[in-house]
Every structure is written in C-alpha cells, then in structure tokens.
PDB file of N, CA and C in Angstrom:
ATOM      1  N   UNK A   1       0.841  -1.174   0.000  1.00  0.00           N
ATOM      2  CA  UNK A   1       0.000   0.000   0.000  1.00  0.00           C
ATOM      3  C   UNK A   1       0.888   1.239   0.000  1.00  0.00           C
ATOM      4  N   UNK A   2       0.936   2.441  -1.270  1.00  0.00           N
ATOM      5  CA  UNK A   2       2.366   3.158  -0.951  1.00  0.00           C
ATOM      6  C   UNK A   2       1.134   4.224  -0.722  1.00  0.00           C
ATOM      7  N   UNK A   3       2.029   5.014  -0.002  1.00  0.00           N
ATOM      8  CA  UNK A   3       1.491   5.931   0.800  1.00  0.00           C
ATOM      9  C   UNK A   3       2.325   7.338   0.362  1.00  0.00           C
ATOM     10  N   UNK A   4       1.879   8.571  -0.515  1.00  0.00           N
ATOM     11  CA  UNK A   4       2.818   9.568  -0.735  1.00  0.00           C
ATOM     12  C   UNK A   4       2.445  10.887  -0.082  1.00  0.00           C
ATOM     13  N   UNK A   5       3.088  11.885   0.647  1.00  0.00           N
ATOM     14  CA  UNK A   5       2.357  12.475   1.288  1.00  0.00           C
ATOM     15  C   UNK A   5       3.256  13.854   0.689  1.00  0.00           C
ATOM     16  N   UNK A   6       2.562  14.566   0.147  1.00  0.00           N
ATOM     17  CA  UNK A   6       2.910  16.089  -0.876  1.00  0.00           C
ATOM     18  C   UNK A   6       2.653  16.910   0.612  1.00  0.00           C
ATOM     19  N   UNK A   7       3.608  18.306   0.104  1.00  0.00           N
ATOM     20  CA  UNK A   7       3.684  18.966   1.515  1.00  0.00           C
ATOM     21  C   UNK A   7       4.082  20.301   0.422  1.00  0.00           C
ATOM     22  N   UNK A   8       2.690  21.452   0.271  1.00  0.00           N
ATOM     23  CA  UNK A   8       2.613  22.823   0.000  1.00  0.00           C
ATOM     24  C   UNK A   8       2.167  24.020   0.491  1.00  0.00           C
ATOM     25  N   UNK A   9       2.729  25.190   0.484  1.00  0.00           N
ATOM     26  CA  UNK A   9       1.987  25.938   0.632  1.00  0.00           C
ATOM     27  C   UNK A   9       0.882  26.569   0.423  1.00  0.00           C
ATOM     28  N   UNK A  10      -0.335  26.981   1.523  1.00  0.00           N
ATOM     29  CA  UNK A  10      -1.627  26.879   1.117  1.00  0.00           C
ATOM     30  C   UNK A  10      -2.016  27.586   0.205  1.00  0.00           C
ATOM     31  N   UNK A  11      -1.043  28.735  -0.135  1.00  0.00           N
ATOM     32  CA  UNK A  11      -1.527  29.608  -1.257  1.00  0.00           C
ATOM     33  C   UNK A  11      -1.720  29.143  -2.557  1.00  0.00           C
ATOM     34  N   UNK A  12      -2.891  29.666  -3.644  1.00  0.00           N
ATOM     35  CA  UNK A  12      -2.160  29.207  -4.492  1.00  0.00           C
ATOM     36  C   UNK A  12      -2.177  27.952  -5.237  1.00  0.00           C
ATOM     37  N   UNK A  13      -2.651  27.104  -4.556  1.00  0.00           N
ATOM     38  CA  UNK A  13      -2.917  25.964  -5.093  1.00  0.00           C
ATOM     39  C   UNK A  13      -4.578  25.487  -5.190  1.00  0.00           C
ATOM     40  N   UNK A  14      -5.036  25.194  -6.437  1.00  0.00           N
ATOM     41  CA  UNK A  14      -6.386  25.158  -6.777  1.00  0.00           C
ATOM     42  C   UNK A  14      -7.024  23.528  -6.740  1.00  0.00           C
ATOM     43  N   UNK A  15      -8.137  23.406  -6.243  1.00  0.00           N
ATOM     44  CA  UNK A  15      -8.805  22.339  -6.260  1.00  0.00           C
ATOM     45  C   UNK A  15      -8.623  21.417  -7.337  1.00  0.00           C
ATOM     46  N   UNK A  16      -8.353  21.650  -8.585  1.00  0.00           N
ATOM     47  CA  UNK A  16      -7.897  21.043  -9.710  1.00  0.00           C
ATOM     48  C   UNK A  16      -6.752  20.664  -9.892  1.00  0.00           C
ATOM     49  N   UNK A  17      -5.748  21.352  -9.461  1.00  0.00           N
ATOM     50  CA  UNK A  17      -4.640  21.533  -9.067  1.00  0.00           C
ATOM     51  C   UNK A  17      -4.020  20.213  -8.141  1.00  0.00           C
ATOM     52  N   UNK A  18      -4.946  20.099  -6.999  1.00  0.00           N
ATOM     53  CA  UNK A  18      -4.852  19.094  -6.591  1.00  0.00           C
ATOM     54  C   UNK A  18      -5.218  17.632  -7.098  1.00  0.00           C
ATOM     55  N   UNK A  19      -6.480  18.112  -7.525  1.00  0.00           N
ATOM     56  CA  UNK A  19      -7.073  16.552  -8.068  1.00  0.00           C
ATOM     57  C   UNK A  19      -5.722  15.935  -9.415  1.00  0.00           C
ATOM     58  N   UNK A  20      -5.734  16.642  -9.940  1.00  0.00           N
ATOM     59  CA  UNK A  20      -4.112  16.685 -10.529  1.00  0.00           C
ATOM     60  C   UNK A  20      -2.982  15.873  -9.943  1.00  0.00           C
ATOM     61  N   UNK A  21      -2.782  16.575  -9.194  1.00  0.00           N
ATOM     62  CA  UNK A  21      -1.782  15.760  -8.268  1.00  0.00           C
ATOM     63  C   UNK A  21      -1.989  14.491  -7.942  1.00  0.00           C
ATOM     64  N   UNK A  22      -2.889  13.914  -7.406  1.00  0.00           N
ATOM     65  CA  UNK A  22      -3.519  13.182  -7.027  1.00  0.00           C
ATOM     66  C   UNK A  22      -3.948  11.789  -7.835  1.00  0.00           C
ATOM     67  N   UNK A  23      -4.346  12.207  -9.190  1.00  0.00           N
ATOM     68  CA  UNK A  23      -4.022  11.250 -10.239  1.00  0.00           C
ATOM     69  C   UNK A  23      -3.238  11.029 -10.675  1.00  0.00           C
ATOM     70  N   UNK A  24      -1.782  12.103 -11.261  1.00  0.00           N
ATOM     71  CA  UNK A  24      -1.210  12.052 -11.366  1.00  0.00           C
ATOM     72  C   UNK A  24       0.472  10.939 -10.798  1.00  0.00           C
ATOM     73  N   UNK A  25       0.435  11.320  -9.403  1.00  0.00           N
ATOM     74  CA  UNK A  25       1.389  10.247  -8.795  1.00  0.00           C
ATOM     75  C   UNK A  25       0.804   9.251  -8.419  1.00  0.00           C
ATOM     76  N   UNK A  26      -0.523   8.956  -8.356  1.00  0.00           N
ATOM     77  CA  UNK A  26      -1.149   7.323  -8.700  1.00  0.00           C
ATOM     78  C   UNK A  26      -1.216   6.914  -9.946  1.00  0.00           C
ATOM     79  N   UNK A  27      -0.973   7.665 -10.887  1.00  0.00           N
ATOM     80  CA  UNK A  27      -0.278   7.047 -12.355  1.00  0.00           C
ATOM     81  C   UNK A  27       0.914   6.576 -12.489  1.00  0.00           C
ATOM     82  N   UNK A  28       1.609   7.302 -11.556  1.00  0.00           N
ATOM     83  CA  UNK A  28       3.021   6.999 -11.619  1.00  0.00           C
ATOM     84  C   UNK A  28       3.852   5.582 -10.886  1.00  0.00           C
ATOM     85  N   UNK A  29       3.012   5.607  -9.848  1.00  0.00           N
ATOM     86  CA  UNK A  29       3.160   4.573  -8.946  1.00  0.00           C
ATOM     87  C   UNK A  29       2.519   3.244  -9.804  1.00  0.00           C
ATOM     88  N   UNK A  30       1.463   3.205 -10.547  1.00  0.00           N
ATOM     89  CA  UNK A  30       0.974   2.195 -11.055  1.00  0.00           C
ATOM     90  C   UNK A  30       1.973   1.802 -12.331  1.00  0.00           C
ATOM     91  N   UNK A  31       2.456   3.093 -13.174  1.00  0.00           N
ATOM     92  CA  UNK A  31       3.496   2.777 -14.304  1.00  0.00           C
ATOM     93  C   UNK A  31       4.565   2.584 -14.133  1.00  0.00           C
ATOM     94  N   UNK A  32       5.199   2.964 -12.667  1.00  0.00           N
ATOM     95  CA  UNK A  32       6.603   2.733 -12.652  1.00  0.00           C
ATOM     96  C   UNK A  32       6.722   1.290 -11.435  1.00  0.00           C
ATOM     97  N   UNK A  33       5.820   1.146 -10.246  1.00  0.00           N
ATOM     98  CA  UNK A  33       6.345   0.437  -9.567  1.00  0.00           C
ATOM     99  C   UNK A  33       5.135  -0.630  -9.623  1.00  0.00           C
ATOM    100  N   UNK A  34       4.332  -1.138 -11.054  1.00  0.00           N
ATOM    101  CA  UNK A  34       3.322  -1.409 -10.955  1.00  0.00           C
ATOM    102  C   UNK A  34       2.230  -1.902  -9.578  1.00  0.00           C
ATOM    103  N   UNK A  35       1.716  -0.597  -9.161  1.00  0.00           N
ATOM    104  CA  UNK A  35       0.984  -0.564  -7.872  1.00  0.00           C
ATOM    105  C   UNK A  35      -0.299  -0.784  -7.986  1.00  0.00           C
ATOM    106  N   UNK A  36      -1.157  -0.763  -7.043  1.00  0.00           N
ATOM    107  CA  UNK A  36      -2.251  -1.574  -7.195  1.00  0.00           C
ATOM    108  C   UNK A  36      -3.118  -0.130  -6.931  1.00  0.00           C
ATOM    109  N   UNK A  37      -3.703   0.994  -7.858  1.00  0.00           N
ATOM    110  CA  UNK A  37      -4.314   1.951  -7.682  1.00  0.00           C
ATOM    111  C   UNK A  37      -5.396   2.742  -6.386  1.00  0.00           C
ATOM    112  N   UNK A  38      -6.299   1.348  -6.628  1.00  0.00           N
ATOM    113  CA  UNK A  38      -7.090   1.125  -5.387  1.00  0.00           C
ATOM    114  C   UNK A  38      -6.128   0.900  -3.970  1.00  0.00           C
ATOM    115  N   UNK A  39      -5.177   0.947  -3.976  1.00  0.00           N
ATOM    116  CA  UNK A  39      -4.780   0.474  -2.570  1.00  0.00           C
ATOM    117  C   UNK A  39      -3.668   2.199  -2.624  1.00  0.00           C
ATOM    118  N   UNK A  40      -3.174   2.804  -3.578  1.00  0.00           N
ATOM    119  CA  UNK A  40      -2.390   3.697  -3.337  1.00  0.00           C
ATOM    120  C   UNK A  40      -3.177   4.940  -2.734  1.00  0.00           C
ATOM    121  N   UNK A  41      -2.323   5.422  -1.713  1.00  0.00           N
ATOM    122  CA  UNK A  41      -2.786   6.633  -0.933  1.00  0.00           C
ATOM    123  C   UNK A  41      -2.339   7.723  -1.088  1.00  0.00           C
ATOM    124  N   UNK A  42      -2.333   9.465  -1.159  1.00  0.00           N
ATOM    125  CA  UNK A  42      -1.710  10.778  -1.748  1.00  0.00           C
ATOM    126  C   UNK A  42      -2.623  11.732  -1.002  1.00  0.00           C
ATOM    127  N   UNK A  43      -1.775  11.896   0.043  1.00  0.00           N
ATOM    128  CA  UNK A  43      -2.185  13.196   1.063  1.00  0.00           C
ATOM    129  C   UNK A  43      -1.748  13.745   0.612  1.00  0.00           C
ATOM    130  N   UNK A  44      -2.002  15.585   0.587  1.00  0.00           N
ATOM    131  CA  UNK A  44      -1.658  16.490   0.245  1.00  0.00           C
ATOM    132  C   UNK A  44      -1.578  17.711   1.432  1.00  0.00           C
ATOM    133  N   UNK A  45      -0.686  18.204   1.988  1.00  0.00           N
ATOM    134  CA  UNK A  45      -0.534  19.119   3.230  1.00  0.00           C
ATOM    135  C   UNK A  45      -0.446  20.344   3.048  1.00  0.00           C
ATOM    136  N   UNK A  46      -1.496  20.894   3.012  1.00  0.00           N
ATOM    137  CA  UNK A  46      -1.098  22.327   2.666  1.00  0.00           C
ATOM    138  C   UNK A  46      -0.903  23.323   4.209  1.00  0.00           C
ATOM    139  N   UNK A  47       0.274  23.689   4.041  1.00  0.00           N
ATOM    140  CA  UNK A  47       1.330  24.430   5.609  1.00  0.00           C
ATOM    141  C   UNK A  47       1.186  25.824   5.002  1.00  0.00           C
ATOM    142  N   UNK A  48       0.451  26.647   6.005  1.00  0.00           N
ATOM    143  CA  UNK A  48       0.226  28.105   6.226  1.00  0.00           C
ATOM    144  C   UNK A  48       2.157  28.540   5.948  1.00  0.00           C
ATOM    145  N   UNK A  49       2.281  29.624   5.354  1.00  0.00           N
ATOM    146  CA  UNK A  49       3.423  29.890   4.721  1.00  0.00           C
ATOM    147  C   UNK A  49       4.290  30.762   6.518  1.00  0.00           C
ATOM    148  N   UNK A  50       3.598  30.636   7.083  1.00  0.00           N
ATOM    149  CA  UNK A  50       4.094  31.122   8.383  1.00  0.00           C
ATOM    150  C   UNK A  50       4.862  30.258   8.790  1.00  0.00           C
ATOM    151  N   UNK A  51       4.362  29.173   9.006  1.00  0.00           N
ATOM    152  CA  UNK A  51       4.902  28.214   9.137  1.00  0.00           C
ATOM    153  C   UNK A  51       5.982  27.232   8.500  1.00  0.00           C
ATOM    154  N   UNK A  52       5.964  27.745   7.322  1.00  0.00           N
ATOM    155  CA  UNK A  52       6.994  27.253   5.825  1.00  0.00           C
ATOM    156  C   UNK A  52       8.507  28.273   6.004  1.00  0.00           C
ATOM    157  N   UNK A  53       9.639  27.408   6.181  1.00  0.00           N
ATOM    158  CA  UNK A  53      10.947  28.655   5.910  1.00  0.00           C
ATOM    159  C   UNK A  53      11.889  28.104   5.212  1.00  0.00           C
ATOM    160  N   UNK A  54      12.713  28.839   4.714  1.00  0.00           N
ATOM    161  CA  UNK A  54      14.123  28.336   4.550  1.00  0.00           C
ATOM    162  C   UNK A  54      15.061  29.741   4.435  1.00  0.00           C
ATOM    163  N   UNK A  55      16.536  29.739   4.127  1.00  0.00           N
ATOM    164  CA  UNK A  55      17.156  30.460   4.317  1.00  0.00           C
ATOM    165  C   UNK A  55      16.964  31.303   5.950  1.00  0.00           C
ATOM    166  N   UNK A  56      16.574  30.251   6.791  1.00  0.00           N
ATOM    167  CA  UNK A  56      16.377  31.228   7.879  1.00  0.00           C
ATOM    168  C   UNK A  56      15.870  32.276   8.027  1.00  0.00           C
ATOM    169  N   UNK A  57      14.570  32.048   7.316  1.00  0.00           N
ATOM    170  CA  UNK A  57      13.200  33.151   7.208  1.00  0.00           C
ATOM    171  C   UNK A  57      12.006  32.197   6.943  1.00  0.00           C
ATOM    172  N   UNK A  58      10.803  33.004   7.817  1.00  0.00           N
ATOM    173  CA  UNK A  58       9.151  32.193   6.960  1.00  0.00           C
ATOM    174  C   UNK A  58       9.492  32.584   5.617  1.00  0.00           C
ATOM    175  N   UNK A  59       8.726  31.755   4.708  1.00  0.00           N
ATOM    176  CA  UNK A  59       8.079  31.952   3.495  1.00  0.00           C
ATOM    177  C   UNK A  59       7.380  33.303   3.579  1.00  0.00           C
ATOM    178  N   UNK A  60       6.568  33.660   4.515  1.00  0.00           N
ATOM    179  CA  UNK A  60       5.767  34.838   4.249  1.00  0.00           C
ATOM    180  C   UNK A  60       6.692  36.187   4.454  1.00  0.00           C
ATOM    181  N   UNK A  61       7.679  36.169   5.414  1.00  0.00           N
ATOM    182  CA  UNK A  61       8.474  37.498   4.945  1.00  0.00           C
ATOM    183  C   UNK A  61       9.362  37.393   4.275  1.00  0.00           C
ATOM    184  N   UNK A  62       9.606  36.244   3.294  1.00  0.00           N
ATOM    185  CA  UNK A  62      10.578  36.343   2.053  1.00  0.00           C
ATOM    186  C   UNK A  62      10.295  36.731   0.851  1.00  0.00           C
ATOM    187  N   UNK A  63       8.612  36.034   0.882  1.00  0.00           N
ATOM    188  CA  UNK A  63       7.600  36.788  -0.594  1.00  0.00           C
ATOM    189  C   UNK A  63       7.359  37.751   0.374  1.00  0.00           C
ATOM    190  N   UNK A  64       6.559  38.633   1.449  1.00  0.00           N
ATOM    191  CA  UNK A  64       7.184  40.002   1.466  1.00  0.00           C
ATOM    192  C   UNK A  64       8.076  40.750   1.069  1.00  0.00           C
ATOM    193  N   UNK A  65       9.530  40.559   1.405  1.00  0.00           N
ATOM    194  CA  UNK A  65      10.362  40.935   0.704  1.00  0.00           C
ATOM    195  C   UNK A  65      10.709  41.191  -0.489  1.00  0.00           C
ATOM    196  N   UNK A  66      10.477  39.880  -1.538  1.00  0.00           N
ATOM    197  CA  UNK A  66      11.010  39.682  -2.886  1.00  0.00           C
ATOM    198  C   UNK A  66       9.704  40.599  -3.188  1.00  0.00           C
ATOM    199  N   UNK A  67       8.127  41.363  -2.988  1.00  0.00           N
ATOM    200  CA  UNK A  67       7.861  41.896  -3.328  1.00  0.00           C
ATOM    201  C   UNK A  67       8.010  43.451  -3.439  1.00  0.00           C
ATOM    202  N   UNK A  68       8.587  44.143  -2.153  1.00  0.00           N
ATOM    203  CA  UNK A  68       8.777  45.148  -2.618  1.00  0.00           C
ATOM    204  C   UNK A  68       9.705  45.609  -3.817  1.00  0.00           C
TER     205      UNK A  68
END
C-alpha cells in the first residue's frame, strides 16, 4: 500500500490543481512500480506559509520581501 504524502503551501494551489496531483502520482506509482491503484494513498498538506521557511526566514516574509 504506498502511501505519498505532498507537503505545500496553502496559497495558491487550486482544487484542480490538486485533483491533478492526485491522479497524477497514482499514475506513476501504477506505471513505474506497478501498484495496485485502489490500494495507493496521496495526502496532500497544505502548511500556512508562516509556518513554511528556509534560508532562515518564513516563506511569508521572504515573498514580502522579494515583493517590494
């Protein structure tokens, strides 16, 4: 049973977008590691950008930044 668990920020990303996703790497899993569809699982996490960092900053005051 593979289990893939996607991890984005909540902005930004559209209901379609997801369903996308969602078929998508259960296509993949079935074409590459022939998986059993019905049994594959694809959480999708969408993390408030407050909570999202790198370079030793949130996400939200870095797109602050890069916008002014």
């Amino acid at each position: 049973m593979p289990y893939v668990n996607i991890k984005v920020t909540r902005d930004g990303v559209s209901y379609a977008q997801k369903e996308q996703l969602i078929r998508g790497v259960t296509r993949l899993l079935v074409e590459v590691l022939d998986k059993d569809p019905n049994s594959t699982m694809v959480v999708i996490d969408e993390i408030d950008t407050d909570n999202w960092g790198f370079k030793g900053e949130t996400t939200t005051r870095l797109r602050r930044e890069k916008a002014k």
